[in-house]
Protein backbone atom coordinates (compact mmCIF):
# COMPACT_ATOMS: atom_id res chain seq x y z
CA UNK A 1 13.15 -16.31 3.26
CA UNK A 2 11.30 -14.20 5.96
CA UNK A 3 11.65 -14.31 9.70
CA UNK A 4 8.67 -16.09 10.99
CA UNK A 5 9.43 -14.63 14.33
CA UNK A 6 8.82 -10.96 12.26
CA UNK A 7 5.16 -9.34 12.07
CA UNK A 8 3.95 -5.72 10.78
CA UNK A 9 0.25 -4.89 11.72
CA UNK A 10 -2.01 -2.64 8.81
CA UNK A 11 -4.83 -1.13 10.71
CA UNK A 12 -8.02 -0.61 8.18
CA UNK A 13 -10.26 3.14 8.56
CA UNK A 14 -12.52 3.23 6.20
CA UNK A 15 -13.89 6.73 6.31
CA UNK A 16 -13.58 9.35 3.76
CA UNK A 17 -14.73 12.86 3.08
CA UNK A 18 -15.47 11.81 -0.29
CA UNK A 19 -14.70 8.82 -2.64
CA UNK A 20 -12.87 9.21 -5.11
CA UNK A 21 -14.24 7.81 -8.37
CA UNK A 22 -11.16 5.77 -9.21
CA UNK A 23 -11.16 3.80 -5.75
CA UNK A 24 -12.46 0.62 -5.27
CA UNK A 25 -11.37 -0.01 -1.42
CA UNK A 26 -13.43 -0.40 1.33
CA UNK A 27 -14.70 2.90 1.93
CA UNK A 28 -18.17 4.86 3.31
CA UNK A 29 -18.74 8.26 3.31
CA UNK A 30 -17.31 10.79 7.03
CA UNK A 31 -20.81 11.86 7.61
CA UNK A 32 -20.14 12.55 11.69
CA UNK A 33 -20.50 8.69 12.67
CA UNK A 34 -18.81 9.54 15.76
CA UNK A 35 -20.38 6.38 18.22
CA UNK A 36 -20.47 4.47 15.14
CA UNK A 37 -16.16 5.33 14.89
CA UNK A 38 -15.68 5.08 18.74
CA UNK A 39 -17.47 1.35 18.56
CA UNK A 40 -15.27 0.81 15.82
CA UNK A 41 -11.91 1.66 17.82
CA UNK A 42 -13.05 -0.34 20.11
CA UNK A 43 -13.43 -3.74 17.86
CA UNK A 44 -9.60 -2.74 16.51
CA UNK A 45 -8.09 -3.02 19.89
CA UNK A 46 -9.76 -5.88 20.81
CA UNK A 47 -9.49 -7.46 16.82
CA UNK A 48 -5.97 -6.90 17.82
CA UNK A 49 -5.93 -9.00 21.25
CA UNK A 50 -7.55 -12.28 19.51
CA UNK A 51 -5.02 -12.11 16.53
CA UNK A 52 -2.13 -12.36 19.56
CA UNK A 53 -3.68 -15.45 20.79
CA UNK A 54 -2.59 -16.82 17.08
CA UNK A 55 0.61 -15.21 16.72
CA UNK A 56 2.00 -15.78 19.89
CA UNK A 57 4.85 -13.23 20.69
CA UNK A 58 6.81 -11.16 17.47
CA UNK A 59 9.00 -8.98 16.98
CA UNK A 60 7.10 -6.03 15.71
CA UNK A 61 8.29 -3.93 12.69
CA UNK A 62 5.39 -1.94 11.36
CA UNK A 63 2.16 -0.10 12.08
CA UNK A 64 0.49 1.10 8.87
CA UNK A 65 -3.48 3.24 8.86
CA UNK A 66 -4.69 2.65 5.63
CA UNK A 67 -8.21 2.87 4.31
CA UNK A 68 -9.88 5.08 3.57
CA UNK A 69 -8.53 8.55 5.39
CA UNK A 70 -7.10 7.62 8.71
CA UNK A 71 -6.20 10.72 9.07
CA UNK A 72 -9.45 11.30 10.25
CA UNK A 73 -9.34 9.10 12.86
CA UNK A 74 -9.10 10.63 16.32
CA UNK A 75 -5.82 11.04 17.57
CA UNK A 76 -6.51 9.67 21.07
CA UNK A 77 -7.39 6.58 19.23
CA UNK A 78 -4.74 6.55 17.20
CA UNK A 79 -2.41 6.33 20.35
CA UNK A 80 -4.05 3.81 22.01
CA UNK A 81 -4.28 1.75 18.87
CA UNK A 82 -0.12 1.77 18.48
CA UNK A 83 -0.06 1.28 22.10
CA UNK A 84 -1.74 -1.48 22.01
CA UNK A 85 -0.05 -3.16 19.39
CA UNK A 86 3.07 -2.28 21.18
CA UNK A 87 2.12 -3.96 23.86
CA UNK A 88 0.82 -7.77 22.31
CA UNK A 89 3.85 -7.91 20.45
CA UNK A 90 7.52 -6.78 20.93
CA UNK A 91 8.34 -3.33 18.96
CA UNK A 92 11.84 -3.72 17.10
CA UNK A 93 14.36 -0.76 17.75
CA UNK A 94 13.59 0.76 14.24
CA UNK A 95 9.91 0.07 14.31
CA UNK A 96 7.69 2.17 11.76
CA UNK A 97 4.76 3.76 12.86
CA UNK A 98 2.77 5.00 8.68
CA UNK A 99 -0.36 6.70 8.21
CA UNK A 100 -1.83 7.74 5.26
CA UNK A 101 -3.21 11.23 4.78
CA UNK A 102 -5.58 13.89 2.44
CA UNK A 103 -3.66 17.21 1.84
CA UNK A 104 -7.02 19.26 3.06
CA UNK A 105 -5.96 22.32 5.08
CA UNK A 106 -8.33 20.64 8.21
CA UNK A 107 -6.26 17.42 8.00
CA UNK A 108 -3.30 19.39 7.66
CA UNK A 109 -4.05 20.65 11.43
CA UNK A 110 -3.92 17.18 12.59
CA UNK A 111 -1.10 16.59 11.69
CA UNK A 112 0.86 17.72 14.86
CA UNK A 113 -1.57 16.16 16.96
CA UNK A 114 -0.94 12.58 15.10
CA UNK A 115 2.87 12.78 15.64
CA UNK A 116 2.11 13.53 18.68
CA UNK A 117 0.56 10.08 19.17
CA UNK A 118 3.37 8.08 17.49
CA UNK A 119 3.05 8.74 13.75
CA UNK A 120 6.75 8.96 12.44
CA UNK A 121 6.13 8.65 9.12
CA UNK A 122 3.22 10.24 6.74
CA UNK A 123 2.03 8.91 3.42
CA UNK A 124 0.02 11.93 1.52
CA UNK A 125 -2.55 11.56 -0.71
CA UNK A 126 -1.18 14.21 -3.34
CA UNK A 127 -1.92 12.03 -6.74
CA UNK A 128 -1.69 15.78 -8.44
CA UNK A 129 -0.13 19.40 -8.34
CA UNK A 130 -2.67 20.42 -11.24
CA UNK A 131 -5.99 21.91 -10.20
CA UNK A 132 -7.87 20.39 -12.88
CA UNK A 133 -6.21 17.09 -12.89
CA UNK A 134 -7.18 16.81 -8.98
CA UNK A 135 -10.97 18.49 -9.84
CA UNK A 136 -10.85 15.29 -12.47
CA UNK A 137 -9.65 12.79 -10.11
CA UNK A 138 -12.59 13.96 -7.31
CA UNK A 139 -10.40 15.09 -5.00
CA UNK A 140 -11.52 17.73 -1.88
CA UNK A 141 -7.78 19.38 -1.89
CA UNK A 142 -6.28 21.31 -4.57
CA UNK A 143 -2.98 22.13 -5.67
CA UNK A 144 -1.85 24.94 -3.25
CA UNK A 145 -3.78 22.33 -0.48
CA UNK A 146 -1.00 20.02 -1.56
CA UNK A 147 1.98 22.11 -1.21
CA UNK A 148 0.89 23.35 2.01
CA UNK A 149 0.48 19.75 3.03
CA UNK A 150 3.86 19.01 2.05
CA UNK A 151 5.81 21.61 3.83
CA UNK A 152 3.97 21.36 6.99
CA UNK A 153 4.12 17.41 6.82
CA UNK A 154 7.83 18.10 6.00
CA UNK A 155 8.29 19.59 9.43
CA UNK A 156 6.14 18.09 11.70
CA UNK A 157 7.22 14.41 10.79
CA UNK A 158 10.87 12.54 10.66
CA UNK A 159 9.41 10.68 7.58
CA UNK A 160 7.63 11.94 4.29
CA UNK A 161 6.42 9.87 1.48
CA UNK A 162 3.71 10.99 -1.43
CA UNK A 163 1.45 9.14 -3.81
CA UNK A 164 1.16 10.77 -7.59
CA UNK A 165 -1.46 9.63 -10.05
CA UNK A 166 -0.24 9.30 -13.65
CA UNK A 167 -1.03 8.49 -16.84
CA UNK A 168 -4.13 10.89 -17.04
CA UNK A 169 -6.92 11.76 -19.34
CA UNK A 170 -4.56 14.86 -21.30
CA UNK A 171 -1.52 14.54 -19.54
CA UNK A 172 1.59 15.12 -21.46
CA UNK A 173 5.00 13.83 -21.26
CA UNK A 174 6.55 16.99 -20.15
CA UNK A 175 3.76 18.03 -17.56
CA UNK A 176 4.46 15.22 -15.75
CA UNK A 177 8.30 15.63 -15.84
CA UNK A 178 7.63 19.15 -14.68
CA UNK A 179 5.08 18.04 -11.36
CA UNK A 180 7.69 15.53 -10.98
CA UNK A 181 9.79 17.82 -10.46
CA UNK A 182 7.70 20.22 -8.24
CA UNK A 183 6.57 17.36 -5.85
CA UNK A 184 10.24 16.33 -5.28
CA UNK A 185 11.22 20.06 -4.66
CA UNK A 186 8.81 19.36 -1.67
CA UNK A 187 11.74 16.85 -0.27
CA UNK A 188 9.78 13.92 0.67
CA UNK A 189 12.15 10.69 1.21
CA UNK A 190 9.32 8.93 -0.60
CA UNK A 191 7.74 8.89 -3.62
CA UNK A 192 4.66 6.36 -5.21
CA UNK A 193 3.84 7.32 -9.02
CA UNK A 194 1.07 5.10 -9.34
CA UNK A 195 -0.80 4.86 -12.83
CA UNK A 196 -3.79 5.29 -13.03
CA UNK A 197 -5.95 2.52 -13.69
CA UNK A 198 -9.39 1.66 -14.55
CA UNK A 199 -10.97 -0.45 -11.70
CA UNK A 200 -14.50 -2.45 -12.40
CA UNK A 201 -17.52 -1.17 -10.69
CA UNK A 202 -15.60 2.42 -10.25
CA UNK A 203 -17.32 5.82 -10.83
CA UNK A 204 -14.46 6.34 -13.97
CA UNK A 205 -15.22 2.66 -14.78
CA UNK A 206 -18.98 3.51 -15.60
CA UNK A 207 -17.10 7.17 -17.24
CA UNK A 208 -14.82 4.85 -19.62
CA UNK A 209 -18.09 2.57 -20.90
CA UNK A 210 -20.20 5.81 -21.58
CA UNK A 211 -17.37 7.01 -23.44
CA UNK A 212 -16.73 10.21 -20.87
CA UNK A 213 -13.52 9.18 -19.86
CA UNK A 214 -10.55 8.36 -22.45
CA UNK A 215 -7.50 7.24 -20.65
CA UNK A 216 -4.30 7.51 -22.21
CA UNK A 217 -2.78 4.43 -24.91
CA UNK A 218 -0.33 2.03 -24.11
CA UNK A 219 2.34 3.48 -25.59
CA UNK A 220 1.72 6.95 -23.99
CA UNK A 221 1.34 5.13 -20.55
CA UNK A 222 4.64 3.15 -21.10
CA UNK A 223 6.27 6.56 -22.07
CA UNK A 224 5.18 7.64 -18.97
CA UNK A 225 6.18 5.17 -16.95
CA UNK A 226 9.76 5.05 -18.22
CA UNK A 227 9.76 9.34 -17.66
CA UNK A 228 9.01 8.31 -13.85
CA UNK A 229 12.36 5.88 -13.72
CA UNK A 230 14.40 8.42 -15.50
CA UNK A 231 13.51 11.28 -13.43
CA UNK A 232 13.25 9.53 -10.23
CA UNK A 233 16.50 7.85 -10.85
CA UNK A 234 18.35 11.19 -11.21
CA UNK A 235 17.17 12.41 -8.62
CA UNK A 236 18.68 10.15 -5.69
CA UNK A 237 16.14 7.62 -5.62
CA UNK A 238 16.37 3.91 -6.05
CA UNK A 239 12.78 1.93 -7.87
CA UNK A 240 13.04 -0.51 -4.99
CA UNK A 241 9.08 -1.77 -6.46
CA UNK A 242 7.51 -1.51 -9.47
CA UNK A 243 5.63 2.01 -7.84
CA UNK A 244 7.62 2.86 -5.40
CA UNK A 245 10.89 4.73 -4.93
CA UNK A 246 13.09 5.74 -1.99
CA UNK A 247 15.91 7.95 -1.44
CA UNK A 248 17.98 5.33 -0.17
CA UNK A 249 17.56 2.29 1.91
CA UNK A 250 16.59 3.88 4.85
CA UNK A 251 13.98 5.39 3.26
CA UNK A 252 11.92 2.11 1.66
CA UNK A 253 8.64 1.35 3.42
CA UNK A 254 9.43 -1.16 5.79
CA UNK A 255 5.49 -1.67 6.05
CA UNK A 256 4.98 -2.64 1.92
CA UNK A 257 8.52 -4.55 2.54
CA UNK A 258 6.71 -6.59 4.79
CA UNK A 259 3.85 -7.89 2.24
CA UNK A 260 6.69 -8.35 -0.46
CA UNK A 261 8.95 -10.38 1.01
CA UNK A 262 6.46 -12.42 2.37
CA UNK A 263 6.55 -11.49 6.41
CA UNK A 264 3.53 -12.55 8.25
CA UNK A 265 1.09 -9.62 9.08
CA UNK A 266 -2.11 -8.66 10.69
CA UNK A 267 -5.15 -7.33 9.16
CA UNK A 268 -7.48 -5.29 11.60
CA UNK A 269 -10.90 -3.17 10.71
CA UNK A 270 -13.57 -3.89 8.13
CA UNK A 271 -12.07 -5.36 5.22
CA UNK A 272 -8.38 -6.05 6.34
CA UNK A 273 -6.42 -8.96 4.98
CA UNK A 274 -3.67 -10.50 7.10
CA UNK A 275 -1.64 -13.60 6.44
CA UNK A 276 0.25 -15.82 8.95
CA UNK A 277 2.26 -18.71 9.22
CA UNK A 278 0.23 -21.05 11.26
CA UNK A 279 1.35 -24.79 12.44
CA UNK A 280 -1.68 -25.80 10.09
CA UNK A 281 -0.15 -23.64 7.02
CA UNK A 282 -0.08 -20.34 5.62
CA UNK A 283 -3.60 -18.71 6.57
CA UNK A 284 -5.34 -15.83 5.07
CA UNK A 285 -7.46 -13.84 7.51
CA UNK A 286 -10.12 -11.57 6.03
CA UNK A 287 -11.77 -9.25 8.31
CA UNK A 288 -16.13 -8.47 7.76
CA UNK A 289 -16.24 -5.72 5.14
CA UNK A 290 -19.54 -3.75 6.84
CA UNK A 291 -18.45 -1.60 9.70
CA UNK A 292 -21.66 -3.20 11.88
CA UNK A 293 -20.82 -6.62 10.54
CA UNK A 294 -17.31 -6.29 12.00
CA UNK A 295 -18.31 -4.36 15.32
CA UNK A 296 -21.00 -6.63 15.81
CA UNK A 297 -18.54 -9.85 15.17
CA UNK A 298 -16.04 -8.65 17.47
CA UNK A 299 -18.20 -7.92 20.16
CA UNK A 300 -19.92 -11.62 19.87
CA UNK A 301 -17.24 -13.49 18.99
CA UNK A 302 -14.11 -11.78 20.02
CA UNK A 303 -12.73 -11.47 16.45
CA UNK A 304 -13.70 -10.30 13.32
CA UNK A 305 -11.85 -12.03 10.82
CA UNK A 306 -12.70 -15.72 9.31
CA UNK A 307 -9.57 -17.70 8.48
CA UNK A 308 -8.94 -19.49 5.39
CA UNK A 309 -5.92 -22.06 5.21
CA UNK A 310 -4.44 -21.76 1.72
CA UNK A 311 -2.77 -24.63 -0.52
CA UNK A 312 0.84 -25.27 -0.72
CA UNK A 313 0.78 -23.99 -4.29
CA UNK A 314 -1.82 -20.54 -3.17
CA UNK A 315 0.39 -19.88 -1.10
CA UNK A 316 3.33 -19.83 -2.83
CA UNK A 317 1.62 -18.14 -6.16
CA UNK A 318 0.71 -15.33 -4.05
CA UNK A 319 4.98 -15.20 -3.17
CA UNK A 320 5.77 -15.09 -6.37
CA UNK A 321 3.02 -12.20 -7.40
CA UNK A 322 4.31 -9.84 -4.42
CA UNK A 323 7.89 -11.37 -4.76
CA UNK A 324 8.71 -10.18 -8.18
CA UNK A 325 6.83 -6.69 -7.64
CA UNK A 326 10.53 -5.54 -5.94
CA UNK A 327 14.16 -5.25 -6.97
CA UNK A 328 15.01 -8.41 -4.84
CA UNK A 329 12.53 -10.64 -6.57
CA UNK A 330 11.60 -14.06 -4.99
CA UNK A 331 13.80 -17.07 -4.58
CA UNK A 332 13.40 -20.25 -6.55
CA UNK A 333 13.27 -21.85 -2.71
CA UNK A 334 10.21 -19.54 -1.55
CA UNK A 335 8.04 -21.07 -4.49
CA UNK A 336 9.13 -24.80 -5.17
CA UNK A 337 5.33 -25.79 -4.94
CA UNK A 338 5.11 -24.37 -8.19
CA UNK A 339 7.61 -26.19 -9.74
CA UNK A 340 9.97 -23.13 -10.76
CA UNK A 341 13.65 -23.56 -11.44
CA UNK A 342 15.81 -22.05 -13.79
CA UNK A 343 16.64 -24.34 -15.89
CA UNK A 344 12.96 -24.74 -17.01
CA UNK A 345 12.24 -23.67 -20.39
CA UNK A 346 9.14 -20.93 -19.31
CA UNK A 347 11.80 -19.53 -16.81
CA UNK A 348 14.66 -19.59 -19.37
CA UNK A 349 12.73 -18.42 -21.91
CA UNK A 350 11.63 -15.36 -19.97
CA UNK A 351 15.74 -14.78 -19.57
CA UNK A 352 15.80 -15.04 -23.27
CA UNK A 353 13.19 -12.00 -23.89
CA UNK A 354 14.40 -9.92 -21.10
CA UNK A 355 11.78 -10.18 -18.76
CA UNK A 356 13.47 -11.43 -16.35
CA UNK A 357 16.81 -11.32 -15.06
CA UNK A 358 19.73 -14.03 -15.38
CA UNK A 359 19.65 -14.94 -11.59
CA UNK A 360 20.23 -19.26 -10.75
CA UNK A 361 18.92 -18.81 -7.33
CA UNK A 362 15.89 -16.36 -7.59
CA UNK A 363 13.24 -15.08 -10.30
CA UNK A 364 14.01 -11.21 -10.54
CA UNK A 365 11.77 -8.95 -13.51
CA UNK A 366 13.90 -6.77 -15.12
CA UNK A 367 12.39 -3.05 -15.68
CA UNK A 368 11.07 -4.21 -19.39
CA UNK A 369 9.63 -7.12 -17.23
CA UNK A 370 7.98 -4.10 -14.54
CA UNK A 371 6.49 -2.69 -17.10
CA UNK A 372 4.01 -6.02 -18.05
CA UNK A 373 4.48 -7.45 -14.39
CA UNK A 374 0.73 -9.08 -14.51
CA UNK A 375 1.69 -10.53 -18.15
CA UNK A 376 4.86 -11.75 -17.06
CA UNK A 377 2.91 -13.54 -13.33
CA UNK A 378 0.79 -14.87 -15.80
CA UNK A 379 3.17 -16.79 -18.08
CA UNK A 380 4.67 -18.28 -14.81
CA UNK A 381 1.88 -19.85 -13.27
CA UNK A 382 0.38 -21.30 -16.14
């Protein structure tokens, strides 16, 4: 079970220099919104003094910028925004400061300046080391972008983890072992192999349904994915989630720990999600997705988040989804509204077809059971 006394904080920026036709996050275009970005500092810090008033006091263990491209963000506001937090709620000794990152060369300058203002640990967008697979993907970097990235990320901060795309239009079994290999020459303590999937109302969604875009089959995906264990595997690091390896314990994001093993967090900027243990129940906050919607909201009503209480059995589905996305898995305890033991046939049966692993006192996928994670959810909750 988590500590309810435990709290990470995931700090939305929705800004980009471009969107990538794959994403479907909350995301506008950088087009030099700078009072527009200043307002919206503004509503984070002060987002971030109503959600104290409902945690009351915790013991702090992550900061994570997401969006979006915070690495766009102002470093002066990136300061005061991990000050702030800092000072609402009580930093643990190891507490991890993330923010995500474009390899661009003019990002790339930042980076100094945003260790500067309490970034230990940088998450880079590389997704490719392949010019043309990055000009497919709509990316503004491209492959020597990435590797200068990399090196100078490499030296300016204590932590380093990167996010590769696979499973691409054309890509082969052994040009992915050999980028593999390449991005973990870099020496990044960190890796996320993410495959590439086909999100509704996405630029390569509308590419797929005119027939422009032919993603690769099943069984070339699952090839794929079972290349990333193997290589990863010999290389030092441990699949501690079903996209996400670390060299080492040390190394495993403490911030994606804390949605997976069910820790209460809060959800700042247009868009964020947070969830907290409340005396009412487990609550879902779910900040305004416009950027004006959310300033505005903040400014007029202090926060800018609405609040939804969720059911006994919500609440524990939503354990069991994130629970059984990491090596740990989710104990039998953490989800009794649903009625899961071991001894029930669905559960047993699951054992049986090595899905899921022979554990009494929690529900743990195996790496067959990784590989069809939202088939496997499925079968449990129904």
């Amino acid at each position: 079970m988590s500590d309810p006394a435990e709290l990470g904080v995931y700090v939305h920026w929705p800004y980009c220099a471009r969107i990538c036709p794959y994403c479907d996050f909350n995301v506008v275009r950088d087009r030099g919104r700078s009072a527009e970005q200043a307002a919206l500092a503004d509503a984070i810090v002060a987002d971030l003094e109503a959600q104290r008033a409902l945690t009351g006091d915790r013991r702090l263990l992550s900061i994570f910028f997401g969006g979006g491209t915070p690495s766009l963000m102002d470093p002066v506001q990136v300061a005061r925004v991990i000050e702030t937090a800092k000072r609402l709620w009580s930093p643990a000794d190891d507490l991890e400061i993330s923010l995500e990152a474009n390899p661009t060369d003019a990002e790339s300058d930042r980076f100094a300046a945003l260790a500067s203002a309490g970034v230990q640990r940088l998450s880079l967008g590389v997704q490719a080391l392949d010019d043309e697979a990055l000009k497919m993907l709509g990316r503004n970097h491209d492959a020597g972008s990435a590797r200068r990235a990399m090196a100078t990320a490499r030296r300016t901060f204590p932590r380093l983890s990167i996010d590769l795309i696979y499973a691409r239009p054309g890509q082969t079994d052994a040009a992915w072992r050999a980028e593999l290999a390449e991005a973990l020459a870099a020496g990044p303590e960190h890796v996320s192999p993410y495959q590439l999937t086909i999100e509704t109302g996405t630029a390569f969604d509308r590419a797929v349904g005119r027939g422009t875009l032919k993603v690769p089959d099943e069984d070339l995906a699952a090839t794929l994915f079972e290349t990333t264990q193997e290589v990863l595997e010999a290389a030092g690091f441990d699949a501690y989630e079903v996209s996400n390896h670390a060299w080492g314990e040390a190394a495993r994001s403490r911030h994606n720990l804390v949605y997976w093993r069910g820790v209460d967090y809060v959800g700042v900027g247009p868009g964020a999600h947070g969830r907290l243990n409340l005396s009412e129940g487990r609550a879902a906050t779910i900040a305004h997705r416009g950027i004006a919607d959310y300033t505005t909201a903040v400014r007029e009503t202090g926060f800018g988040f609405a609040k939804e209480i969720l059911t006994p059995e919500e609440a524990a589905e939503e354990r069991l989804l994130l629970g059984l996305r990491i090596d740990a898995g989710v104990s039998f305890s953490e989800i009794s509204a649903l009625g899961l033991t071991y001894d029930r046939p669905k559960v047993h049966d699951l054992v049986e077809a090595g899905l899921l692993v022979e554990d009494h006192t929690r529900l743990r996928a195996t790496r067959a059971g990784r590989l069809v994670l939202d088939r496997l959810t499925g079968l449990l909750v129904t």
